[in-house]
N, C-alpha and C. Protein backbone atom coordinates (compact mmCIF):
# COMPACT_ATOMS: atom_id res chain seq x y z
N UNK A 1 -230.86 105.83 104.16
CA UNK A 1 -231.65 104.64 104.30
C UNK A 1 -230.79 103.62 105.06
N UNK A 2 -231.35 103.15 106.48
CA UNK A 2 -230.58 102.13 106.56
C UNK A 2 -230.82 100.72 106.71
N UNK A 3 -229.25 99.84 106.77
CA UNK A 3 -229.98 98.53 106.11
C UNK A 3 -231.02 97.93 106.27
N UNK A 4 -231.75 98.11 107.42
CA UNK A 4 -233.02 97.46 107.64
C UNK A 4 -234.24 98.14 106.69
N UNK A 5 -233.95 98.95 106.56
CA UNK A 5 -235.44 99.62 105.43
C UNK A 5 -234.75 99.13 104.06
N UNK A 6 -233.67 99.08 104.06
CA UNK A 6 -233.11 98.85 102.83
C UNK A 6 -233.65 97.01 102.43
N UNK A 7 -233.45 95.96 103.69
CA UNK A 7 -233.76 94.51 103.60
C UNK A 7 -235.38 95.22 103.12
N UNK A 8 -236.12 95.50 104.20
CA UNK A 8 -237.72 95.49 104.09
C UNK A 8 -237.85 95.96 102.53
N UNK A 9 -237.58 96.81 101.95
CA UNK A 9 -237.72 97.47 100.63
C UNK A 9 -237.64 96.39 99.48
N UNK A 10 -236.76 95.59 99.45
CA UNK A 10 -236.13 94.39 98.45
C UNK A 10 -237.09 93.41 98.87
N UNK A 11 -237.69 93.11 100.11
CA UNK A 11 -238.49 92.03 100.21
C UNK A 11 -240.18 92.48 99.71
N UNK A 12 -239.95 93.68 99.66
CA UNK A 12 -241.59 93.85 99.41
C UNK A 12 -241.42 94.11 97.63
N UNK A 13 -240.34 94.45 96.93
CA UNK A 13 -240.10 94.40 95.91
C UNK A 13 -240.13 93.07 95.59
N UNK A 14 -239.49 92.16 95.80
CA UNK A 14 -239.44 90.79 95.60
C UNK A 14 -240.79 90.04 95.49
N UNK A 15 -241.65 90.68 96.30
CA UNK A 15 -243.16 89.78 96.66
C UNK A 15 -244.04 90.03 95.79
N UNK A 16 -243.56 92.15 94.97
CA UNK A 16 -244.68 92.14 94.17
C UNK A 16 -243.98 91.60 92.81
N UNK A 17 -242.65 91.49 92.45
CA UNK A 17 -242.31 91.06 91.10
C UNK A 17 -242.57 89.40 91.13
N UNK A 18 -243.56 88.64 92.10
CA UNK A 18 -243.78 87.11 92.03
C UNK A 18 -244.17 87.12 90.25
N UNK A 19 -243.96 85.54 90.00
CA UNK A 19 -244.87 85.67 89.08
C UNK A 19 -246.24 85.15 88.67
N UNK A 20 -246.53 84.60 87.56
CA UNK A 20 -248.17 84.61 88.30
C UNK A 20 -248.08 83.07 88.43
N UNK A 21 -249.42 83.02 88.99
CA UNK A 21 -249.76 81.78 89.89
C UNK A 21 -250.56 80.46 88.66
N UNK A 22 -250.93 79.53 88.86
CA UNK A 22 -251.28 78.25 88.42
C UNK A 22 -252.78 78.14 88.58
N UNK A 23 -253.95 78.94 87.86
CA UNK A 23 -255.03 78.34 88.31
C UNK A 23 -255.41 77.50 88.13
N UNK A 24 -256.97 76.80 89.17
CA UNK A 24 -257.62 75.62 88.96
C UNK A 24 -257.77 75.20 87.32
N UNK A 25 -258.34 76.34 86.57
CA UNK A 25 -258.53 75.95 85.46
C UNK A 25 -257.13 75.63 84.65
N UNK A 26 -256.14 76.12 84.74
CA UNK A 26 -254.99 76.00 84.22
C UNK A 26 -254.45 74.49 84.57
N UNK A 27 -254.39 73.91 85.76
CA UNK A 27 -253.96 72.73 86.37
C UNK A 27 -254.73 72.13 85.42
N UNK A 28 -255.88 71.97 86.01
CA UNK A 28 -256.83 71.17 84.98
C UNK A 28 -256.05 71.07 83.24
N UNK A 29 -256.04 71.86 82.98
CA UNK A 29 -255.88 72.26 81.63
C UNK A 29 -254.41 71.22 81.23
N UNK A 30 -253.38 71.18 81.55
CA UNK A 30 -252.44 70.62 81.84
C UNK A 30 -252.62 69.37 82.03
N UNK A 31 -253.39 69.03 83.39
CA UNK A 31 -253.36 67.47 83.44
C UNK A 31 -254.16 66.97 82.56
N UNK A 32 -255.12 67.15 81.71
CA UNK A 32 -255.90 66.80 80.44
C UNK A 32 -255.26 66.73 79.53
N UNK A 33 -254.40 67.74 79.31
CA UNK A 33 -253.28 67.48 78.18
C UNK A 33 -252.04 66.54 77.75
N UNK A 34 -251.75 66.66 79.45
CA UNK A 34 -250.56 65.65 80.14
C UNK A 34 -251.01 64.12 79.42
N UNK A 35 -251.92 63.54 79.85
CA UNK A 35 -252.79 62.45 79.81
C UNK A 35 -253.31 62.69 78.19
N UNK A 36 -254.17 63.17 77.64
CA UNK A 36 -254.18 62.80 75.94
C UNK A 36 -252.75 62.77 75.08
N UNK A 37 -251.55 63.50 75.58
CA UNK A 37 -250.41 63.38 75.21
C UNK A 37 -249.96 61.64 75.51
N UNK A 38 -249.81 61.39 76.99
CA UNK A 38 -249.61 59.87 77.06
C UNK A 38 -250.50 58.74 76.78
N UNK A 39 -251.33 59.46 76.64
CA UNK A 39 -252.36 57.89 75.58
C UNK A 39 -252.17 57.99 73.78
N UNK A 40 -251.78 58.90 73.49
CA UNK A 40 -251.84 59.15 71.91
C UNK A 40 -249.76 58.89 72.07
N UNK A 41 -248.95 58.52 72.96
CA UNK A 41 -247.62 58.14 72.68
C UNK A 41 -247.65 56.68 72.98
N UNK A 42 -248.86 55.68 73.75
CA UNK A 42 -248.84 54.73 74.12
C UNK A 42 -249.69 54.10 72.86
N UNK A 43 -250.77 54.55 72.26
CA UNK A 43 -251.42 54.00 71.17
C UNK A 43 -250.69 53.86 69.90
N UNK A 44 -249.62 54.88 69.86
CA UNK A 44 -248.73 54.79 68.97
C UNK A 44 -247.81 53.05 68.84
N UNK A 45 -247.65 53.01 69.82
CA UNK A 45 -247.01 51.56 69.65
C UNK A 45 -247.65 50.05 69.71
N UNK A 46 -249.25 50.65 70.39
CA UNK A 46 -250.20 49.66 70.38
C UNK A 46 -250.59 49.42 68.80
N UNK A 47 -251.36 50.68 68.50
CA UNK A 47 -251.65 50.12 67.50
C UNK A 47 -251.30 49.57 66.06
N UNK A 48 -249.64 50.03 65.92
CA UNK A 48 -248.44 49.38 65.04
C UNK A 48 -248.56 48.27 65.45
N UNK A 49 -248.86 47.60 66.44
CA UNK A 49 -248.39 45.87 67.37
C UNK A 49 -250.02 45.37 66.58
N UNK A 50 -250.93 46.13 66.49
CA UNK A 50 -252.09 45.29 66.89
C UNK A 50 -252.39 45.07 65.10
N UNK A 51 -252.40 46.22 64.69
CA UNK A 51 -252.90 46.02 63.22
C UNK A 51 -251.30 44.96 62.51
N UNK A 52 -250.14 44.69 62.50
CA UNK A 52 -249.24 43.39 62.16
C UNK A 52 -250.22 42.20 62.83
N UNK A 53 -250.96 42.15 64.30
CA UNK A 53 -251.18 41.21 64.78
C UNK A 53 -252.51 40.35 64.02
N UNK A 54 -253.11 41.77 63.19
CA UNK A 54 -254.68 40.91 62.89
C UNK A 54 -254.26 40.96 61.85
N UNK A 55 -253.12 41.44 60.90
CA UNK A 55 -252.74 41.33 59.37
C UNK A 55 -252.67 39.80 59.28
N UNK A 56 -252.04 38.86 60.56
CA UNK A 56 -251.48 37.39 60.45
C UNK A 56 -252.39 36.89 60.72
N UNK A 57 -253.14 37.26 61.86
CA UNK A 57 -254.95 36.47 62.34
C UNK A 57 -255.65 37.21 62.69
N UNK A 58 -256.56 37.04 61.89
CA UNK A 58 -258.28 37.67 62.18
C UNK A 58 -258.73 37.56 63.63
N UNK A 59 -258.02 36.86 63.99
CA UNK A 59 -258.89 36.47 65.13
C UNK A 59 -258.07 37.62 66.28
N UNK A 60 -257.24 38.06 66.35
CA UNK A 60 -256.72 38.76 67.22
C UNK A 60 -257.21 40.45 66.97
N UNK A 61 -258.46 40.40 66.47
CA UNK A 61 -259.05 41.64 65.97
C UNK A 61 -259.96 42.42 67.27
N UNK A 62 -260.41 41.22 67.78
CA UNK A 62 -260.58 42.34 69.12
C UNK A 62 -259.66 42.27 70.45
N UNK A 63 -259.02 41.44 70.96
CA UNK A 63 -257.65 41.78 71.87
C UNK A 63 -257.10 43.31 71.19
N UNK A 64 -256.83 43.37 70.06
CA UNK A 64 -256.33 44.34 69.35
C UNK A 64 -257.29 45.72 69.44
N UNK A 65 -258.11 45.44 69.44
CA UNK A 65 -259.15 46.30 69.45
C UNK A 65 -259.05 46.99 71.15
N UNK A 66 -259.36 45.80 71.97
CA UNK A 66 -259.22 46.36 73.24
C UNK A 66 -258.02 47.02 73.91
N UNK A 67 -256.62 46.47 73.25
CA UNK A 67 -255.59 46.96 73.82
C UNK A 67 -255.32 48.59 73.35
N UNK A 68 -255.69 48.67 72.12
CA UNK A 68 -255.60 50.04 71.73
C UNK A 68 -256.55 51.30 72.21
N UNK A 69 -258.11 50.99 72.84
CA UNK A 69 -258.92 51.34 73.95
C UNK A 69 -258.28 51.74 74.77
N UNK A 70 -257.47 50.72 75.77
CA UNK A 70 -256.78 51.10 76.72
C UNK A 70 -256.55 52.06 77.11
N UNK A 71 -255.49 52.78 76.27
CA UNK A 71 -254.88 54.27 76.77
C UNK A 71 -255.88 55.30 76.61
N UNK A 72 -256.69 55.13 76.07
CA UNK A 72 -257.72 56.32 76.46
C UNK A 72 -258.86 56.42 76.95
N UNK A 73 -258.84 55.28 78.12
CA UNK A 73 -259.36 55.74 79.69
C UNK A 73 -258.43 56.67 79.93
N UNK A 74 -257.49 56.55 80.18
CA UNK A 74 -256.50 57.65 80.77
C UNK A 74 -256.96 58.84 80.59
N UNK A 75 -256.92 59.39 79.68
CA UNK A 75 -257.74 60.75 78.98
C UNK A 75 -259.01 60.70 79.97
N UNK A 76 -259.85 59.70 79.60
CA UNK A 76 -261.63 59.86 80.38
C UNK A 76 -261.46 59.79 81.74
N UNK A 77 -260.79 58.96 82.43
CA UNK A 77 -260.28 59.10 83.70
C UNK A 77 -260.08 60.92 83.91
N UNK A 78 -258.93 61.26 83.79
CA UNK A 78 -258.31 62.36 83.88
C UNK A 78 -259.50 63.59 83.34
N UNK A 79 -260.49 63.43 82.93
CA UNK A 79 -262.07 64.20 82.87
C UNK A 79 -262.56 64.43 83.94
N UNK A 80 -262.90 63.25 83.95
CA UNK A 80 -263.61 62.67 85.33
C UNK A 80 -262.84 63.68 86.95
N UNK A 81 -261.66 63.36 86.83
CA UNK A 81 -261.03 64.08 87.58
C UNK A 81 -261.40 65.54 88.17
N UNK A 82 -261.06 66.15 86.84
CA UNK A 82 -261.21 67.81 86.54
C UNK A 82 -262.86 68.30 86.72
N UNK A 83 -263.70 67.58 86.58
CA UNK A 83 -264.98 67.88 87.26
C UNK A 83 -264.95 67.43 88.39
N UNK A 84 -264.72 66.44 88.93
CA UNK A 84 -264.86 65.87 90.44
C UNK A 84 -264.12 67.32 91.57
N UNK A 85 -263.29 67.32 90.90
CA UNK A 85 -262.22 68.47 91.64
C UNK A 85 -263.30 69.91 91.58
């Protein structure tokens, strides 16, 4: 065998041991996850802040309300996405 069948041999070995690939549904799958992971680590600190905030005033019950909302557009956003796509 010489080296040139020997290179060609290792490269076609090489191409079929790839490994596997990333599908649409898989991406998807991931960035949905990605995103309910960072809204459920961001609500975590919202809503410790918000429920001390309306323990002292009632009145900060919906700011509180809305800030903890917040992070999960992110999630509905990132829906929205994965069908649009």
């Amino acid at each position: 065998m010489s080296g040139l069948e020997l290179a060609a041999d290792v490269a076609l070995q090489t191409e079929q041991a790839a490994g596997p690939t990333l599908e649409n549904a898989g991406a998807a799958a991931i960035a949905v996850g990605l995103a309910a992971l960072a809204a459920g680590y961001a609500e975590r600190g919202i809503g410790a802040a918000a429920v001390g905030a309306i323990a002292e005033d009632d009145d900060m019950f919906v700011p509180g309300l809305i800030m903890t909302v917040l992070p999960e557009t992110l999630v509905i956003l990132a829906l929205v996405v994965v069908f649009i796509v």
